[in-house]
C-alpha atoms as a PDB file:
ATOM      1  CA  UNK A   1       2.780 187.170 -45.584  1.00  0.00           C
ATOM      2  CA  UNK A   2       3.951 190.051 -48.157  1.00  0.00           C
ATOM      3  CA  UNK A   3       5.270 189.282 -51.941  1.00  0.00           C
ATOM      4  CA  UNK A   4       8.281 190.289 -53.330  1.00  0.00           C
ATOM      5  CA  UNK A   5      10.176 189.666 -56.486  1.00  0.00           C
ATOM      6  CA  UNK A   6      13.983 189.425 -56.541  1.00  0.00           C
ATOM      7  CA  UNK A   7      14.240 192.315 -59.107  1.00  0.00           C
ATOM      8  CA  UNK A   8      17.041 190.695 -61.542  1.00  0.00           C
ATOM      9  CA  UNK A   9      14.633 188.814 -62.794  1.00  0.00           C
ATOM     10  CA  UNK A  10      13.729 192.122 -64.794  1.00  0.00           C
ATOM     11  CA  UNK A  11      16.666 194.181 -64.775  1.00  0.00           C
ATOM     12  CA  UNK A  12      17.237 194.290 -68.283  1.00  0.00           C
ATOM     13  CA  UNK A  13      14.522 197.282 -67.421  1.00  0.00           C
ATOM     14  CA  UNK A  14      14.723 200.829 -65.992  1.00  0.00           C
ATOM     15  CA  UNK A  15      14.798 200.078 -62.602  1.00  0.00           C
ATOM     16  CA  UNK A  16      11.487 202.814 -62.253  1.00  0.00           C
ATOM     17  CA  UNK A  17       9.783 200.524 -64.494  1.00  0.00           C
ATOM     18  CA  UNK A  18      10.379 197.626 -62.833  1.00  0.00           C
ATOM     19  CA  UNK A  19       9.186 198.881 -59.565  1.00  0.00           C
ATOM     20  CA  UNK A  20       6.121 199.884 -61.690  1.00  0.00           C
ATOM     21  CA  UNK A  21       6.008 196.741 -63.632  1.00  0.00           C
ATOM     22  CA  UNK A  22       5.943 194.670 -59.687  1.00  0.00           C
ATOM     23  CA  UNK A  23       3.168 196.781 -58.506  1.00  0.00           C
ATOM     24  CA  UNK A  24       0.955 196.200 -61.542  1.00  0.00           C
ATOM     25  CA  UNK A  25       1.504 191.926 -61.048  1.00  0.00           C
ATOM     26  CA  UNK A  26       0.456 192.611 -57.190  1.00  0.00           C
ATOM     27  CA  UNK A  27       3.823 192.269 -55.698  1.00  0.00           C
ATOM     28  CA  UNK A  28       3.701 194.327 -52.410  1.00  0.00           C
ATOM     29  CA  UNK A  29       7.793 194.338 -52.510  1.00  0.00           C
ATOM     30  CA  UNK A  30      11.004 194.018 -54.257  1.00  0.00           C
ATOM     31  CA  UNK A  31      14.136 192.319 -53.330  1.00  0.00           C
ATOM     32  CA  UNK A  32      17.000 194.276 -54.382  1.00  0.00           C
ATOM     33  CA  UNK A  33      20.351 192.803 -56.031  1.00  0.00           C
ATOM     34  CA  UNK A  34      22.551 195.482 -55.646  1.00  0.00           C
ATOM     35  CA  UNK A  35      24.847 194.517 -58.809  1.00  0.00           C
ATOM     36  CA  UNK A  36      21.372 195.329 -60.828  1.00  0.00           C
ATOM     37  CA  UNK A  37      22.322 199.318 -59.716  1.00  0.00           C
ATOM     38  CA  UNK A  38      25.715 199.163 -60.843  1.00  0.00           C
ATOM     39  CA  UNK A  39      29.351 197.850 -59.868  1.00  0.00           C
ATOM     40  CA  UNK A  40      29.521 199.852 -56.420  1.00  0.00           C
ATOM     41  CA  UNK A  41      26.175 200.467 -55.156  1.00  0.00           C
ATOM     42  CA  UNK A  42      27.338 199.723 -51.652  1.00  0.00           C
ATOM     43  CA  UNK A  43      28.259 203.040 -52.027  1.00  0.00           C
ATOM     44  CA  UNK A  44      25.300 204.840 -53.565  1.00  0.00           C
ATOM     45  CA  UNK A  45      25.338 208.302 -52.961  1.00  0.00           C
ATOM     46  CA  UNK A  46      22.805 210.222 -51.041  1.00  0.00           C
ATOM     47  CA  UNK A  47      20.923 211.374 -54.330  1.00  0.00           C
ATOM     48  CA  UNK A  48      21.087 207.960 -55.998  1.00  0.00           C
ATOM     49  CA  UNK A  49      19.534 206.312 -52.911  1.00  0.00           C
ATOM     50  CA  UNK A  50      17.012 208.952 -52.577  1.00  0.00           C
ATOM     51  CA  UNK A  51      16.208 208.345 -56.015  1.00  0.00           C
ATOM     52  CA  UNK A  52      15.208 204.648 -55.742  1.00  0.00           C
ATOM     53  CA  UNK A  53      13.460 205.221 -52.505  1.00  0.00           C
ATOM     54  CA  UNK A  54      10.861 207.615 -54.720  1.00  0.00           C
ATOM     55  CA  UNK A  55      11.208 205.404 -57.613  1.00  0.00           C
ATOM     56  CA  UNK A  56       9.760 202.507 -54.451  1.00  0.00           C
ATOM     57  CA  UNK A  57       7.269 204.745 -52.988  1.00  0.00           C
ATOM     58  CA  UNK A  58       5.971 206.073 -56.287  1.00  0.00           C
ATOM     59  CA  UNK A  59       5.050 202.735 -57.550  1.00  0.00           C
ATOM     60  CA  UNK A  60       3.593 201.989 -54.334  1.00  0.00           C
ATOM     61  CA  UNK A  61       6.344 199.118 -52.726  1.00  0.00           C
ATOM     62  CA  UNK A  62       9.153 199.307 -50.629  1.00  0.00           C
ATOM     63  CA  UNK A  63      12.350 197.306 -50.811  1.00  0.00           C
ATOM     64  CA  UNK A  64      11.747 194.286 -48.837  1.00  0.00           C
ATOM     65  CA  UNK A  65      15.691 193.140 -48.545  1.00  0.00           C
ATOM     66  CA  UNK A  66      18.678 192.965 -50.172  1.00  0.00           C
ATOM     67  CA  UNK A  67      20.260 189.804 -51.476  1.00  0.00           C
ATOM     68  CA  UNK A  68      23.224 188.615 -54.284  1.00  0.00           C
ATOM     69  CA  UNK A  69      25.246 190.788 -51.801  1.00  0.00           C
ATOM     70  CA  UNK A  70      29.048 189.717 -52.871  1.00  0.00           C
ATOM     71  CA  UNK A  71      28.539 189.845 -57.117  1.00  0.00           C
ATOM     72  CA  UNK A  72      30.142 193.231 -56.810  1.00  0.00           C
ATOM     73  CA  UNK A  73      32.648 194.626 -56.898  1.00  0.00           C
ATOM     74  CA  UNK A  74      34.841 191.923 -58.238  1.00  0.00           C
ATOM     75  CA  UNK A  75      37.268 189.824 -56.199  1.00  0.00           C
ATOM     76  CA  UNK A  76      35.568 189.659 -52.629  1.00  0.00           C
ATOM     77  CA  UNK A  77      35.042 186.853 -50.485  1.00  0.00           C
ATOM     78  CA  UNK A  78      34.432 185.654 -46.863  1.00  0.00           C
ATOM     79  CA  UNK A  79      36.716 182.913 -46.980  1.00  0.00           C
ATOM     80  CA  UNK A  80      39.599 184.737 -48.179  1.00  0.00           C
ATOM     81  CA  UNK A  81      42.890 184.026 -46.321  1.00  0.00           C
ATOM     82  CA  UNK A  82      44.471 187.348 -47.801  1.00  0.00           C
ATOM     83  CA  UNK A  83      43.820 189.885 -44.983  1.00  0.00           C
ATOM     84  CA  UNK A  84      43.232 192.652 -46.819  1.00  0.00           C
ATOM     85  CA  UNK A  85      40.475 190.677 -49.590  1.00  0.00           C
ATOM     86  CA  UNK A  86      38.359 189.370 -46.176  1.00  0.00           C
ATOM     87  CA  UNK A  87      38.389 193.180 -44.595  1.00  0.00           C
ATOM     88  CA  UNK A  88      37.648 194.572 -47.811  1.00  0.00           C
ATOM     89  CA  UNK A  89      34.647 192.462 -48.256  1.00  0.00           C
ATOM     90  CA  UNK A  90      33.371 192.803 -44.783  1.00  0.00           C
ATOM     91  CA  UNK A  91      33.492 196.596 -45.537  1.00  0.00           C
ATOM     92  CA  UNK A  92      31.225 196.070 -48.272  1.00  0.00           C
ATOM     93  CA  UNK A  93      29.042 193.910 -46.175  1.00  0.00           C
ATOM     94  CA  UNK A  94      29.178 196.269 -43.128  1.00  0.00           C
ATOM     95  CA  UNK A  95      27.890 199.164 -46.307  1.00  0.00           C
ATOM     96  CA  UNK A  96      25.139 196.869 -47.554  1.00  0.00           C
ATOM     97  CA  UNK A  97      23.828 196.307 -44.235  1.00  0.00           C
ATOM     98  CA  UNK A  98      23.510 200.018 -43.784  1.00  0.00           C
ATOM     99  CA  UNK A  99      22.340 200.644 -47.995  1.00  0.00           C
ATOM    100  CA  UNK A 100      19.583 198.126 -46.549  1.00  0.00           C
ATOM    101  CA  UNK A 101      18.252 200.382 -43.843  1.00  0.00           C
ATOM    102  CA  UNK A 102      18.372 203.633 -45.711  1.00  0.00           C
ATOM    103  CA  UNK A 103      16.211 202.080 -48.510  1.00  0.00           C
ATOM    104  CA  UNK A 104      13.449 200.567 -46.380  1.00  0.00           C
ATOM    105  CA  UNK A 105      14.582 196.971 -46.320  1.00  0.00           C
ATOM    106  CA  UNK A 106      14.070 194.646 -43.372  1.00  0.00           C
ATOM    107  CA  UNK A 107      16.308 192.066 -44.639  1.00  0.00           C
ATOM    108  CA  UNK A 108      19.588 190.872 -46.277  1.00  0.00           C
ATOM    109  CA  UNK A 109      20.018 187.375 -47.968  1.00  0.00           C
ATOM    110  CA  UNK A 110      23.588 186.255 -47.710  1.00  0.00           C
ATOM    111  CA  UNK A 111      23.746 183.677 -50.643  1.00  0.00           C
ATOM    112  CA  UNK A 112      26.980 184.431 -52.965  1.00  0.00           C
ATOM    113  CA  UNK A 113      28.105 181.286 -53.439  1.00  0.00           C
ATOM    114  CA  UNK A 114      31.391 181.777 -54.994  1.00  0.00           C
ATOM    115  CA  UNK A 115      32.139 184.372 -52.866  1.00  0.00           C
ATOM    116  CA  UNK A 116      32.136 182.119 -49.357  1.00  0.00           C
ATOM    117  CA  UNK A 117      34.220 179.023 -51.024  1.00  0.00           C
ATOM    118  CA  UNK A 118      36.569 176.040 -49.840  1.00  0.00           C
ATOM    119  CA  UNK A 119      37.247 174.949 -52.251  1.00  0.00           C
ATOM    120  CA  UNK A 120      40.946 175.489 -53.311  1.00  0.00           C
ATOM    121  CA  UNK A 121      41.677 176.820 -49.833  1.00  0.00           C
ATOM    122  CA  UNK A 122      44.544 175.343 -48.483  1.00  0.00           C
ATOM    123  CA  UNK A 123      43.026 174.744 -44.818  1.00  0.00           C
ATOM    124  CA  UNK A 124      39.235 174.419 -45.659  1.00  0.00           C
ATOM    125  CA  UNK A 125      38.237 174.057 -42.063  1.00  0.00           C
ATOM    126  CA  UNK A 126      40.435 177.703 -41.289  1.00  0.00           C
ATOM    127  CA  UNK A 127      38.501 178.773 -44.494  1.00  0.00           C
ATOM    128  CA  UNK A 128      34.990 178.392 -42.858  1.00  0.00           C
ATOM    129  CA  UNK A 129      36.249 180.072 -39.325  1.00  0.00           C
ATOM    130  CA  UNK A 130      36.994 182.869 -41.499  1.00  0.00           C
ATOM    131  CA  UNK A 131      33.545 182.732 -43.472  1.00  0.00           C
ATOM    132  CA  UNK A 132      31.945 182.693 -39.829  1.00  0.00           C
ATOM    133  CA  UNK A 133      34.039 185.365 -38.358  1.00  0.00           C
ATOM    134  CA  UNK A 134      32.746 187.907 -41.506  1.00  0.00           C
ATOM    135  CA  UNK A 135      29.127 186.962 -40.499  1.00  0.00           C
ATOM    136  CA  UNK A 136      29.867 187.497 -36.553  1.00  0.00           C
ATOM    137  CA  UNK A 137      32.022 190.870 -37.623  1.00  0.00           C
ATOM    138  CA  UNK A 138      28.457 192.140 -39.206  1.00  0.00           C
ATOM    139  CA  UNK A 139      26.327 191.451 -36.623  1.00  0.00           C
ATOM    140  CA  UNK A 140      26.583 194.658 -34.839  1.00  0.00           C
ATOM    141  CA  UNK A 141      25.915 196.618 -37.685  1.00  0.00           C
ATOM    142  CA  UNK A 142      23.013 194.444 -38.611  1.00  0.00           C
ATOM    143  CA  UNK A 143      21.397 195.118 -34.961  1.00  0.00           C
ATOM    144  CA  UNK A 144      22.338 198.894 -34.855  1.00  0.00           C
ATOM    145  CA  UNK A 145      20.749 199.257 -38.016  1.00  0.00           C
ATOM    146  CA  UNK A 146      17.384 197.166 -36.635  1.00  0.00           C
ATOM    147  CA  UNK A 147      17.766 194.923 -40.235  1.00  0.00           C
ATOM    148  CA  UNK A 148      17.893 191.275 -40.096  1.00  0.00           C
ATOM    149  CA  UNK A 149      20.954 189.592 -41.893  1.00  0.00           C
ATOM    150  CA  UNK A 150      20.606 186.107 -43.392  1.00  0.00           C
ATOM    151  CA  UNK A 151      22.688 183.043 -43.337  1.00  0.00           C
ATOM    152  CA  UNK A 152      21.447 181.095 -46.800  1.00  0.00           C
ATOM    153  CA  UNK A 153      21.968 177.905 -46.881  1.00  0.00           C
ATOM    154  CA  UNK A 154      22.677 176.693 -50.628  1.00  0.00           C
ATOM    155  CA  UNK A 155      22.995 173.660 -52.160  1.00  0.00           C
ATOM    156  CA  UNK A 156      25.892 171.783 -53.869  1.00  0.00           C
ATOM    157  CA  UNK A 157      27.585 171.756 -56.070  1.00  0.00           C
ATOM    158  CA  UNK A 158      26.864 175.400 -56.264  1.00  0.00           C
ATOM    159  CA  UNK A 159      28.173 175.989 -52.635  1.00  0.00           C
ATOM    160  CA  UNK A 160      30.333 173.937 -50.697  1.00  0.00           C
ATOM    161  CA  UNK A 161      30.323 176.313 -47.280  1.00  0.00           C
ATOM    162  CA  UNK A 162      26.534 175.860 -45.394  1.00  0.00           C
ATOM    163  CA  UNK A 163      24.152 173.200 -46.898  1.00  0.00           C
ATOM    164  CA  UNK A 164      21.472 173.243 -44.839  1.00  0.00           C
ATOM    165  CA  UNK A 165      18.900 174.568 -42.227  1.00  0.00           C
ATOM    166  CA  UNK A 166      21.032 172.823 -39.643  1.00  0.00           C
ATOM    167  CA  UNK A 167      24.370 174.252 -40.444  1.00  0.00           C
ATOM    168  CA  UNK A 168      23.410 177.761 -40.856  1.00  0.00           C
ATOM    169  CA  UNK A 169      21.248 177.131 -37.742  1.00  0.00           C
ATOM    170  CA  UNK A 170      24.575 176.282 -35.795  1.00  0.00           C
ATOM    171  CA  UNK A 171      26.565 179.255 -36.957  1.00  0.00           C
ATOM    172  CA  UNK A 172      23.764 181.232 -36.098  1.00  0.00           C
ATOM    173  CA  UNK A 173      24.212 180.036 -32.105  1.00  0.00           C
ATOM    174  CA  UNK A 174      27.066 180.796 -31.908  1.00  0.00           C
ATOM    175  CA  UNK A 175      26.763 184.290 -33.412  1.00  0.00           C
ATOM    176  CA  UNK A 176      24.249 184.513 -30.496  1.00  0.00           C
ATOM    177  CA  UNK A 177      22.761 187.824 -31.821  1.00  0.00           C
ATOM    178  CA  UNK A 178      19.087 187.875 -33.314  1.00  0.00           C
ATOM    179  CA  UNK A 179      19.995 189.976 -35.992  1.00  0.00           C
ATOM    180  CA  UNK A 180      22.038 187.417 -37.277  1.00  0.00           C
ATOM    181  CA  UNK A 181      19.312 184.413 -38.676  1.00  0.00           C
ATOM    182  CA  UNK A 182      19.038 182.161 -41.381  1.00  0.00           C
ATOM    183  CA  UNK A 183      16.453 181.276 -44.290  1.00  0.00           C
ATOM    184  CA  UNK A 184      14.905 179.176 -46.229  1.00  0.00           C
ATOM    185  CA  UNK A 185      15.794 178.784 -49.927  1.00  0.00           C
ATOM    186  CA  UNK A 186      12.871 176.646 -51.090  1.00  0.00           C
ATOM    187  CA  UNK A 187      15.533 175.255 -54.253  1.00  0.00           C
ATOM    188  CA  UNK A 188      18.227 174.748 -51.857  1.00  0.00           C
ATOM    189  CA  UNK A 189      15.927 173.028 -49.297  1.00  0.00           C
ATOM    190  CA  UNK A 190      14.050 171.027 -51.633  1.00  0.00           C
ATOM    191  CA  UNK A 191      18.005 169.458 -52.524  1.00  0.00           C
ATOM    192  CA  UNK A 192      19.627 168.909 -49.459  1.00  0.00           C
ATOM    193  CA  UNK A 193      17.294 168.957 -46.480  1.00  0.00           C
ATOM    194  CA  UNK A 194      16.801 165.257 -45.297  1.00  0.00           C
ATOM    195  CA  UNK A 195      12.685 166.689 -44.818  1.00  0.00           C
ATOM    196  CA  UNK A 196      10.505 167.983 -47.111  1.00  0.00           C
ATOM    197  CA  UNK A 197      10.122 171.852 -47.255  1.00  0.00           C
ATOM    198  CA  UNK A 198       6.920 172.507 -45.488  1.00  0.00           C
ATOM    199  CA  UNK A 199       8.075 169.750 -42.845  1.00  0.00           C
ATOM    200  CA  UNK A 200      11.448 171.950 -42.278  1.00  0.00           C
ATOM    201  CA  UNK A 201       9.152 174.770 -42.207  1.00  0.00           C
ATOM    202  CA  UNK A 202       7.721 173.603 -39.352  1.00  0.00           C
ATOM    203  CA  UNK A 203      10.382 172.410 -37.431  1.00  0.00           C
ATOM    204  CA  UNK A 204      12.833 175.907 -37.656  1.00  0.00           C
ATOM    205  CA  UNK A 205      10.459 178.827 -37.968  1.00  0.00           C
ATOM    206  CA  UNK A 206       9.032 178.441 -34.692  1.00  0.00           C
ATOM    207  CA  UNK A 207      13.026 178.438 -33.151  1.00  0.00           C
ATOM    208  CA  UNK A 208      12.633 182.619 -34.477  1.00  0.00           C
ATOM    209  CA  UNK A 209      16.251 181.899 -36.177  1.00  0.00           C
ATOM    210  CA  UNK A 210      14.333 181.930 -40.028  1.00  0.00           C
ATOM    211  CA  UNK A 211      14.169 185.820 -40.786  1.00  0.00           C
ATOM    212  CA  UNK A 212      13.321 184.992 -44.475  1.00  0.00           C
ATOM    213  CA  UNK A 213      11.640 182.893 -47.271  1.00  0.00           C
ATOM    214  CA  UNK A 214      12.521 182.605 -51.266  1.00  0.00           C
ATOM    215  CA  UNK A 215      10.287 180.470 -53.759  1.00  0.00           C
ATOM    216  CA  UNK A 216      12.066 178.468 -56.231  1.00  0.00           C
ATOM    217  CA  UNK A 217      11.379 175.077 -57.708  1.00  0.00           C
ATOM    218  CA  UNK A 218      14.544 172.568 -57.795  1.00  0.00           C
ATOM    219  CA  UNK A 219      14.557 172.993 -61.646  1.00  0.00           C
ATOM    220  CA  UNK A 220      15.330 176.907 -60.818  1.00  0.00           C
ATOM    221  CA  UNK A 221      12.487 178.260 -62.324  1.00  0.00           C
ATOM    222  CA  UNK A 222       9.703 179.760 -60.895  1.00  0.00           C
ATOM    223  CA  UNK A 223       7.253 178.832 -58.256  1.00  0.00           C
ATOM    224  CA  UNK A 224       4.633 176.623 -60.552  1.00  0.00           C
ATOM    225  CA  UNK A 225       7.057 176.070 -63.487  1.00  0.00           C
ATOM    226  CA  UNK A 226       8.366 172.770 -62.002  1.00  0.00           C
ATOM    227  CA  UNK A 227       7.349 169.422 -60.591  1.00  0.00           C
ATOM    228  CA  UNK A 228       7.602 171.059 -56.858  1.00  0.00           C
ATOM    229  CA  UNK A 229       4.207 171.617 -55.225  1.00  0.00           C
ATOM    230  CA  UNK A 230       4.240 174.372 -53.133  1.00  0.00           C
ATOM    231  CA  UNK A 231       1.154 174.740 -51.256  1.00  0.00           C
ATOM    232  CA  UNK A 232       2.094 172.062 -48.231  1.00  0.00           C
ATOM    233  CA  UNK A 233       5.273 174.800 -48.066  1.00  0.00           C
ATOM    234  CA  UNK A 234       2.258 177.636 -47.811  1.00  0.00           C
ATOM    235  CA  UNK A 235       0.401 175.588 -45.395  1.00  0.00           C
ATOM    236  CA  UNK A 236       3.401 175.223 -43.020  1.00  0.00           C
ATOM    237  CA  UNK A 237       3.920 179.249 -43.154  1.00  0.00           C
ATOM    238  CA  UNK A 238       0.987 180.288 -42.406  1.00  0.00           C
ATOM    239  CA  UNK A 239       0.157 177.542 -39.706  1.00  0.00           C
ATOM    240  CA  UNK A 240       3.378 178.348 -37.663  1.00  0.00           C
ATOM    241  CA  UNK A 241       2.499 181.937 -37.485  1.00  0.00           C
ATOM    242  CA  UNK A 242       5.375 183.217 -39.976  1.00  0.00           C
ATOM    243  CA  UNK A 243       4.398 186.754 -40.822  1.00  0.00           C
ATOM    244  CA  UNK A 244       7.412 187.587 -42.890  1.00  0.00           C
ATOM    245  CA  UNK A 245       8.877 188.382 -46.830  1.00  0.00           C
ATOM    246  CA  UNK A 246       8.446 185.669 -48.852  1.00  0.00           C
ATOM    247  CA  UNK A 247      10.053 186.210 -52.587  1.00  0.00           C
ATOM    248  CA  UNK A 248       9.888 184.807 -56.465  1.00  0.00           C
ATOM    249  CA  UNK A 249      13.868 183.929 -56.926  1.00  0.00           C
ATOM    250  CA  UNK A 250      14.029 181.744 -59.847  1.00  0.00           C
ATOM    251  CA  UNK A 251      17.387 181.624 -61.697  1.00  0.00           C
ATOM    252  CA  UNK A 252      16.197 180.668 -65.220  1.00  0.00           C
ATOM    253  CA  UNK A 253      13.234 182.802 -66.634  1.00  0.00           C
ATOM    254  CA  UNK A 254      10.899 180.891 -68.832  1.00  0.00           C
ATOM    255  CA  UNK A 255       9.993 182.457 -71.389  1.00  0.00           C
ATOM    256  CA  UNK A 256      11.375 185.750 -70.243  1.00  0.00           C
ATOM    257  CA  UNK A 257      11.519 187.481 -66.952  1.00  0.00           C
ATOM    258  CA  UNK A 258       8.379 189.497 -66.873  1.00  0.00           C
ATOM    259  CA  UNK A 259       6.416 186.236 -67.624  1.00  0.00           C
ATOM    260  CA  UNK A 260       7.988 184.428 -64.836  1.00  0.00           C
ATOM    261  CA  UNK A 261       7.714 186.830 -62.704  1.00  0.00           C
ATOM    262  CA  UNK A 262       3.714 187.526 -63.598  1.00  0.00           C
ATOM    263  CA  UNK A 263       2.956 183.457 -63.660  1.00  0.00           C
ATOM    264  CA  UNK A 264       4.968 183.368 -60.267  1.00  0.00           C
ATOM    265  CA  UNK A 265       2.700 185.563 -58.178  1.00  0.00           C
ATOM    266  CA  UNK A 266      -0.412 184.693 -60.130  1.00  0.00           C
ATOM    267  CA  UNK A 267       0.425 180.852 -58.910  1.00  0.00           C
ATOM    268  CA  UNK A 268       1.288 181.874 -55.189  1.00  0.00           C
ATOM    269  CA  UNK A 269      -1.788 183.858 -55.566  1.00  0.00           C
ATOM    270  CA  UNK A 270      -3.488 180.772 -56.151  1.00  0.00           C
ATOM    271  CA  UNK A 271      -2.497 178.841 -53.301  1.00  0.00           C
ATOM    272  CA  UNK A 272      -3.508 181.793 -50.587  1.00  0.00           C
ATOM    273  CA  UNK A 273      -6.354 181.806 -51.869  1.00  0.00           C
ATOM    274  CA  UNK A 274      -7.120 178.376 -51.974  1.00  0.00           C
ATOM    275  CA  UNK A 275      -6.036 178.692 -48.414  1.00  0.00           C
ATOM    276  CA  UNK A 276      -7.964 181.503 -47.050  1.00  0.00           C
END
């Protein structure tokens, strides 16, 4: 397993520093939010890109995946029923995917809650075909490109469209192409699976449809800043075989990011350890 750190958790820095800043806390990786480079960098230029690929390499990561895909530009979503809003944000999606390959990354998170919505859709059920069609329109792209893209299930009240494992896991099917998985939000799980995490763990990683693990505790902080015990959800990883990303994405940074970010990976750290 390889660590990564979802890098808003210190984007209030130069983004060379924070790839610096990673390395020295002995994350191998970091998990890029695109809206952290700016309002449109789905369509980084050639020089920009080229400039956080050194920025990477010079600090001794790479970019493990992409995720927070849909914060920006404003206005998009999956869900839309305006035409021209849904093919404008599958455009974006279809440019991520391929901003995800040219920077190293193996993976993309599809979480943006507010951006995949039913609520306030007239026909919620016409809502979610749409929401399913933009992940199936992708798919191609995600293959073509040899990146995996990820269905993230999310828990309410934050998201109403894909709960759980199960759901994502049925969308998935019916995609029917293995670029196309989901993930498991340890947060999200934690909330709405009807399993505990490492049990869920064990049940769906061995299917080959989870292409991706995030760390969170329930409270949204960090990995070892809440009442969640993560080292049965360790266990279960490394006893079905998964070989994968597994990243720090907590939501609220206690006392500040760079802190949660170091006592993250120290705590992970920890457990491995323990485990070896």
């Amino acid at each position: 397993m390889k660590l990564s750190l979802c890098n808003e958790v210190i984007r209030e820095i130069e983004f060379p520093r924070q790839c610096v800043m990673a390395a020295e806390m002995g994350y191998q990786g970091l998990e890029l939010a695109p809206f952290t480079l700016g309002e449109d960098a789905y369509r980084m230029g050639a020089n920009e890109r080229a400039a956080v690929r050194r920025a990477v390499s010079d600090a001794g990561l790479k970019i493990s995946g992409l995720h927070w895909l849909l914060v920006a530009p404003a206005g998009l979503s999956i869900t839309a029923a305006d035409r021209p809003t849904w093919e404008r944000t599958v455009d974006v999606m279809r440019r991520l995917v391929a901003l995800c390959a040219e920077l190293g990354g193996d993976y993309l998170v599809h979480g943006s809650p507010a951006q995949r919505r039913l609520a306030g859709q007239v026909d919620a059920k016409e809502a979610a075909k749409r929401g399913e069609a933009a992940w199936a329109a992708i798919a191609e792209d995600a293959a073509k490109a040899k990146v995996v893209y990820c269905i993230e299930p999310l828990a309410r009240p934050e998201a109403d469209f894909v709960n759980t494992i199960e759901e994502a896991v049925a969308i998935v099917r019916r995609i029917g192409e293995p670029a196309v998985r989901t993930m498991i939000d340890t947060s999200a799980a934690g909330l709405m699976e009807r399993e505990p995490v490492a049990d869920a763990a064990r049940r769906w990683i061995p299917t080959g449809l989870i292409g991706h693990v995030q760390l969170n505790d329930r409270n949204r902080r960090g990995p070892g800043q809440g009442e969640d015990r993560f080292t049965p959800v360790m266990k279960a990883l490394r006893a079905t075989g998964y070989d994968g990303w597994v990243a720090m994405e907590p939501f609220e940074y206690k006392p500040d990011g760079p802190s949660c970010a170091a006592r993250a990976i120290g705590y992970v750290q920890g457990i491995l350890e323990g485990l070896a």
